[in-house]
N, C-alpha and C. Protein backbone atom coordinates (compact mmCIF):
# COMPACT_ATOMS: atom_id res chain seq x y z
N UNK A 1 112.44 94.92 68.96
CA UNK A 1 111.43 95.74 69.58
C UNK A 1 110.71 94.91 70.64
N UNK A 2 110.96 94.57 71.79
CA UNK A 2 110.80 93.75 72.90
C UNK A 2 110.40 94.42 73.90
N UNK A 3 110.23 95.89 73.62
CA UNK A 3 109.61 96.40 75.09
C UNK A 3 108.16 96.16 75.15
N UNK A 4 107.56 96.41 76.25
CA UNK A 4 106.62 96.46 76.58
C UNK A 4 105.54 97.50 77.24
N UNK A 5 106.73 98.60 77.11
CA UNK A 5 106.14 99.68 77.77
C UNK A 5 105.80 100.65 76.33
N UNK A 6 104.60 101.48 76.39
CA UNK A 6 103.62 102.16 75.64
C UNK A 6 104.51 103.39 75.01
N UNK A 7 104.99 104.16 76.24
CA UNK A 7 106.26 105.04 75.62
C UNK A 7 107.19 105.03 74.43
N UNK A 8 107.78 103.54 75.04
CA UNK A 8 108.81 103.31 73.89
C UNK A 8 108.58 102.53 72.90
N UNK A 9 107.37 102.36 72.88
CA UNK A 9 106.52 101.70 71.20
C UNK A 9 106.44 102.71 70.47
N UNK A 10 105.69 103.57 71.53
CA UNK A 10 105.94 105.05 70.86
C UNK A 10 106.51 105.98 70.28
N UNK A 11 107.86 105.69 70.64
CA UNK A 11 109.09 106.43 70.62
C UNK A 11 109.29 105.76 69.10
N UNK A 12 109.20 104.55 69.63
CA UNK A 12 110.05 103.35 68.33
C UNK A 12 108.89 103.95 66.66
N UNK A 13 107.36 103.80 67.36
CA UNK A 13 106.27 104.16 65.56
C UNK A 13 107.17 105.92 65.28
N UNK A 14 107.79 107.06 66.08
CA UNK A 14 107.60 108.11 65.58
C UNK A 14 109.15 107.89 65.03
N UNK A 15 109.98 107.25 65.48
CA UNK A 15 111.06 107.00 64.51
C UNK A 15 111.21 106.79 63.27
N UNK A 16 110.34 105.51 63.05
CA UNK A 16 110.05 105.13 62.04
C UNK A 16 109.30 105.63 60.69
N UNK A 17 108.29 106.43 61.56
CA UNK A 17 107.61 107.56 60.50
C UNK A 17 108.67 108.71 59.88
N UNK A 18 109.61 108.65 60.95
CA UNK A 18 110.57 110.11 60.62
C UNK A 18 111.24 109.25 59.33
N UNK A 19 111.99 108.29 59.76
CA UNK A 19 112.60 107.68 58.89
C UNK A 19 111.95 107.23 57.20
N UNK A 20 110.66 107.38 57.34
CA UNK A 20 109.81 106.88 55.90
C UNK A 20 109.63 108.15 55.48
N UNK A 21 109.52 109.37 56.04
CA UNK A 21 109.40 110.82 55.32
C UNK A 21 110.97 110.90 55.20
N UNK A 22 111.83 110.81 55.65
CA UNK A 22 113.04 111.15 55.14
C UNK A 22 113.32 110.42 54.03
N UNK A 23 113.05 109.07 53.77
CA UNK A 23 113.38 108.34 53.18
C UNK A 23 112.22 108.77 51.26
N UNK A 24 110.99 109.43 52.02
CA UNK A 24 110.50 109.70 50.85
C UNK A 24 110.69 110.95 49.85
N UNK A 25 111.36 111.94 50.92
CA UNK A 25 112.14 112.96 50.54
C UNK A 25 113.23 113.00 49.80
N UNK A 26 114.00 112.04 50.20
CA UNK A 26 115.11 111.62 49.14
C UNK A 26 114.81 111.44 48.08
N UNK A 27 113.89 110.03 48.07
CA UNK A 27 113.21 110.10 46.59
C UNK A 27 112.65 110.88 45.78
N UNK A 28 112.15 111.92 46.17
CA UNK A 28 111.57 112.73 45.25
C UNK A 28 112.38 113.57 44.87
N UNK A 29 113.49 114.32 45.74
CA UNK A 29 114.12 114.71 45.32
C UNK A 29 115.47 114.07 43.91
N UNK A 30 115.33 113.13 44.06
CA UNK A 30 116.30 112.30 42.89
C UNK A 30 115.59 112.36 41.84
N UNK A 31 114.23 112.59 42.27
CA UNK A 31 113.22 112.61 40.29
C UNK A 31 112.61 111.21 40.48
N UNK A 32 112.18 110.67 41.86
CA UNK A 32 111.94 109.06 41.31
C UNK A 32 110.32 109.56 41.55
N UNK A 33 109.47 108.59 40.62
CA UNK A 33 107.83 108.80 40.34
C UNK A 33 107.31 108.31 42.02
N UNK A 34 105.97 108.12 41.66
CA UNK A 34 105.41 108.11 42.83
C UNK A 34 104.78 106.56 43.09
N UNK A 35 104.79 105.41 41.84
CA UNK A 35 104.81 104.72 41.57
C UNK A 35 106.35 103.62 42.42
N UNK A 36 107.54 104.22 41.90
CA UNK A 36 108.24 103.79 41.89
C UNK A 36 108.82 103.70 43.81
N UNK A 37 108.52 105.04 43.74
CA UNK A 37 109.08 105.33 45.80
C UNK A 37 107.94 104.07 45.90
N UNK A 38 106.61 103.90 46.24
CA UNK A 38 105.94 103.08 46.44
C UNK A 38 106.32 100.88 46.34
N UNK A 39 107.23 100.92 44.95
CA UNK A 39 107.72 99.91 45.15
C UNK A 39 109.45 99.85 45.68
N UNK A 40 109.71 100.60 46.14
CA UNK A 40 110.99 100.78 47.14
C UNK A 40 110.72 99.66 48.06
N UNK A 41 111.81 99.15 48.51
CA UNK A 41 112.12 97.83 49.17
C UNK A 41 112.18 98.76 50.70
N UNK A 42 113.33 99.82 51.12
CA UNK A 42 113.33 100.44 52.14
C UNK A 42 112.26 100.80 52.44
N UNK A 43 111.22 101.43 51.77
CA UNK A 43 109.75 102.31 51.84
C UNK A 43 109.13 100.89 52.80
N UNK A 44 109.46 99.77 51.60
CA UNK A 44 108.60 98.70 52.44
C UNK A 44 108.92 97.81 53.66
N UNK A 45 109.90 97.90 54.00
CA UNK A 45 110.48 98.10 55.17
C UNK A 45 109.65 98.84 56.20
N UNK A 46 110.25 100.12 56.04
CA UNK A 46 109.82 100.95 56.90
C UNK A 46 108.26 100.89 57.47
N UNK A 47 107.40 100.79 56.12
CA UNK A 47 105.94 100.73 56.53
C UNK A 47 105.40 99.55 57.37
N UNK A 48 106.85 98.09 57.09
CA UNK A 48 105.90 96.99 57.69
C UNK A 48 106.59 96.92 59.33
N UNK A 49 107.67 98.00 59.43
CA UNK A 49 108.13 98.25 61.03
C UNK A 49 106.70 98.84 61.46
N UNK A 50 106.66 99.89 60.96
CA UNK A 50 105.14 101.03 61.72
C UNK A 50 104.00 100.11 61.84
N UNK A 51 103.94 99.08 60.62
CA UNK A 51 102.46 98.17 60.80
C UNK A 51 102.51 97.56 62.25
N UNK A 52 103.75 96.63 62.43
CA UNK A 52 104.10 95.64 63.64
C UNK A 52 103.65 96.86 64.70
N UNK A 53 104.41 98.09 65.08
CA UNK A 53 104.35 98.88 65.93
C UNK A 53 103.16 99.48 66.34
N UNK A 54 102.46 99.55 65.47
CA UNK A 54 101.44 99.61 65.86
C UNK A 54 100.17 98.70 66.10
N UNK A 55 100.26 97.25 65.87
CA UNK A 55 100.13 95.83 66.51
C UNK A 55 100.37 95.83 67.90
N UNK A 56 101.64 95.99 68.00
CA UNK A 56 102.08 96.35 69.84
C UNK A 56 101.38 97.55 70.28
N UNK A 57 101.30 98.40 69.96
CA UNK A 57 100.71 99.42 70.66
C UNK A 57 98.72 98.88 71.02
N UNK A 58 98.39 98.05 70.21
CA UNK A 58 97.37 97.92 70.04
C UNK A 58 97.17 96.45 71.12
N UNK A 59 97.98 95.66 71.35
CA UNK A 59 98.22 94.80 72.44
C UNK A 59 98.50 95.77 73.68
N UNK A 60 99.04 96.00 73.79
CA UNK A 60 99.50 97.09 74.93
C UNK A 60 98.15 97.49 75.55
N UNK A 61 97.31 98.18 74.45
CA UNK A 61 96.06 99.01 75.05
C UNK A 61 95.13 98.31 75.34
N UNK A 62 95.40 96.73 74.92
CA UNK A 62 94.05 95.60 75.47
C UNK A 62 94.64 95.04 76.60
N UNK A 63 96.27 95.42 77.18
CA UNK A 63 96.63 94.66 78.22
C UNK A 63 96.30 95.77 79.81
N UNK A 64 96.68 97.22 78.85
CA UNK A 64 96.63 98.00 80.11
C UNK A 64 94.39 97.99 80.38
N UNK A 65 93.67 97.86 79.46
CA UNK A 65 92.10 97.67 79.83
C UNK A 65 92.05 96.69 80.19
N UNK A 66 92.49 95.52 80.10
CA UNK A 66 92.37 94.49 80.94
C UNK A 66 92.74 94.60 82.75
N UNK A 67 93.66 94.82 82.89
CA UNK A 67 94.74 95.49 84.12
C UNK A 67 93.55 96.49 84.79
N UNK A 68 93.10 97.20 83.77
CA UNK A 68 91.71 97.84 84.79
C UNK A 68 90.75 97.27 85.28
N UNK A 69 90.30 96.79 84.29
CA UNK A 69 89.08 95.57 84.78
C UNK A 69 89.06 95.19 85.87
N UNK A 70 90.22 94.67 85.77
CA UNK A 70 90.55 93.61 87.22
C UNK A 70 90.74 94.24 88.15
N UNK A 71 91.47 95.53 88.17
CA UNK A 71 91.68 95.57 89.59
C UNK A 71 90.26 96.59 89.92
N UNK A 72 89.16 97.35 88.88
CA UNK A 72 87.97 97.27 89.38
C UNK A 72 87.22 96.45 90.00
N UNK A 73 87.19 95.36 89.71
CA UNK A 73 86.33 94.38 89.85
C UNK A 73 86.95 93.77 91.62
N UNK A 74 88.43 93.96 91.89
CA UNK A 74 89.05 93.46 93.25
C UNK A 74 88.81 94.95 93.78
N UNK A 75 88.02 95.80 93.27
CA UNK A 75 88.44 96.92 94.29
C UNK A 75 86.55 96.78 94.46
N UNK A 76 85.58 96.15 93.90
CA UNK A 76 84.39 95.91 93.99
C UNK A 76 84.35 94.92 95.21
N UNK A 77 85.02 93.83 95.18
CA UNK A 77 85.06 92.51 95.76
C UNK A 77 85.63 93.14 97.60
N UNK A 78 86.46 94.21 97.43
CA UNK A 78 86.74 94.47 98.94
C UNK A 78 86.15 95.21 99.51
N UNK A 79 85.50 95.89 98.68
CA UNK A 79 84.35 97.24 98.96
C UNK A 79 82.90 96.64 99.45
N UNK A 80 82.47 94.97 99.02
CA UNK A 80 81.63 93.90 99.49
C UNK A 80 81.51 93.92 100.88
N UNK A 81 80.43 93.70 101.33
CA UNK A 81 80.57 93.05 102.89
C UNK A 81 80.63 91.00 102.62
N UNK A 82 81.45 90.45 103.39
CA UNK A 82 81.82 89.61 103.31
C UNK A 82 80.46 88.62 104.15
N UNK A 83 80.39 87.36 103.19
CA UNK A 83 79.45 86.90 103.44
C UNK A 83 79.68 85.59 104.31
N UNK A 84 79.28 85.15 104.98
CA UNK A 84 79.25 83.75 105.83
C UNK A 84 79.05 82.85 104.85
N UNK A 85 80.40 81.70 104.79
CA UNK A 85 79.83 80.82 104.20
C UNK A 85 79.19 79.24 104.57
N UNK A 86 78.25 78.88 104.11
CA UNK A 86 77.16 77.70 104.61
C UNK A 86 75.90 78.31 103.75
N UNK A 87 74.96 77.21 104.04
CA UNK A 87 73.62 77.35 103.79
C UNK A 87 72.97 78.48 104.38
N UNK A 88 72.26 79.33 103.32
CA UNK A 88 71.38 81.07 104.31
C UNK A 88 70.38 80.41 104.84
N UNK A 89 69.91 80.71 105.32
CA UNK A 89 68.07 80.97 106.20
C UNK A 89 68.00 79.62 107.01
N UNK A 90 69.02 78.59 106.95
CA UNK A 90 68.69 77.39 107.88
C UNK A 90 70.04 78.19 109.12
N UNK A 91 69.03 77.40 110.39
CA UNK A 91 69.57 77.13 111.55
C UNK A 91 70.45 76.79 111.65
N UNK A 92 71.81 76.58 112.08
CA UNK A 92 73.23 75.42 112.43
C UNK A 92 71.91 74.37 113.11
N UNK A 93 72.11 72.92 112.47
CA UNK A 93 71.93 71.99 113.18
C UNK A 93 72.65 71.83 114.69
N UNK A 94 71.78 71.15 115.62
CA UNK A 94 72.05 70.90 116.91
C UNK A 94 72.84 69.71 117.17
N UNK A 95 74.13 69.40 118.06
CA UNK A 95 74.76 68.18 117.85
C UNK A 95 74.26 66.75 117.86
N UNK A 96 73.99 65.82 117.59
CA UNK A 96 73.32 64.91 118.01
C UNK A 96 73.89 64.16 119.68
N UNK A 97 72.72 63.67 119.82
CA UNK A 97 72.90 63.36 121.44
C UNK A 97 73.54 61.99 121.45
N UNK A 98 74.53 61.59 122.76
CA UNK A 98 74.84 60.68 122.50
C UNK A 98 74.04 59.68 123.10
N UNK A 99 74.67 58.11 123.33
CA UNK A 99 73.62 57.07 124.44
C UNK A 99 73.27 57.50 125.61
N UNK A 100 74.57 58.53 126.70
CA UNK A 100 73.92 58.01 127.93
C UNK A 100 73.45 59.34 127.98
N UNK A 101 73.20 60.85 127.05
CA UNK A 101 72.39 61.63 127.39
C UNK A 101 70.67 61.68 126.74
N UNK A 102 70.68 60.21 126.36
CA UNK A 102 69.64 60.01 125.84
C UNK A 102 68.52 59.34 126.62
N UNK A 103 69.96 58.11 127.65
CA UNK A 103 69.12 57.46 128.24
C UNK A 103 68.59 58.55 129.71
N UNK A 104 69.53 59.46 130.33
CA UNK A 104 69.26 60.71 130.84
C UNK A 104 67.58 61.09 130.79
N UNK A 105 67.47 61.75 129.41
CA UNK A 105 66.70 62.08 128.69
C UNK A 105 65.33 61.68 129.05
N UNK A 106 65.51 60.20 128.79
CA UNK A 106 63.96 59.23 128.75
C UNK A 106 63.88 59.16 130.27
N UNK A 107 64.85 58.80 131.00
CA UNK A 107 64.41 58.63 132.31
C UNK A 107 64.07 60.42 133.27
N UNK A 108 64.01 61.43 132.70
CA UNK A 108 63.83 62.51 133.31
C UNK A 108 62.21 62.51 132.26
N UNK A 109 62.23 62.44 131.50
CA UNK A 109 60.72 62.47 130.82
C UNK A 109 59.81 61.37 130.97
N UNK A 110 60.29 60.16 131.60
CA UNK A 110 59.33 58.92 133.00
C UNK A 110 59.31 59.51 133.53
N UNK A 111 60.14 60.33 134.26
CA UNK A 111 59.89 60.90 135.72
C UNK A 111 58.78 62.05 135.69
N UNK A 112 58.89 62.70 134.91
CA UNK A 112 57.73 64.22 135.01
C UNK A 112 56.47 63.23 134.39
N UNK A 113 56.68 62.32 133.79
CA UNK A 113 54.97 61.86 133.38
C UNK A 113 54.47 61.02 134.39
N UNK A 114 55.04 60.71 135.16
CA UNK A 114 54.68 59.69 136.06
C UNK A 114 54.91 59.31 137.46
């Protein structure tokens, strides 16, 4: 039982149920107690297929809610306006100046003071 699809888990638990009512039908019809169908080896079989099967079905339904989640949450994330990334509310710093627009600089600010 290796599928993975929900259907045929499905398919596979209603088999199996068919197969444990057929199988309990027999018995009763032969005259066996109710005790006894109960410790049947096939009976117990059958019931610990349906247990597993419905284990998978129960993985299944935490894989397909998961699978939602996510692609809610990426259908949240594109529906976002996209944000700039850096530091908010500061300015871009200004490049620093190099030597000779510095020395520029001082000699245009001698000149207007003086």
């Amino acid at each position: 039982m290796g599928s993975k699809q929900e259907g045929t888990v499905l398919g596979h638990k209603a088999y199996f149920e068919a197969k444990l009512e057929e199988r309990r039908s027999y018995l009763t019809e032969r005259g066996v107690d109710h005790k006894t169908i109960a410790k049947d080896d096939v009976i117990k079989k059958i019931k610990a297929k349906i247990k597993e099967t419905n284990v998978r079905i129960k993985a299944i339904a935490k894989i397909k809610r998961r699978t939602e989640e996510l692609a809610k949450i990426k259908a949240e994330r594109l529906a976002a306006p996209k944000i700039e990334k850096g530091v908010k509310g500061k300015e871009p710093k200004a490049s620093p100046e190099t030597g000779k627009e510095k020395k520029k600089k001082k000699k245009k600010e001698a000149e207007t003071e003086g």
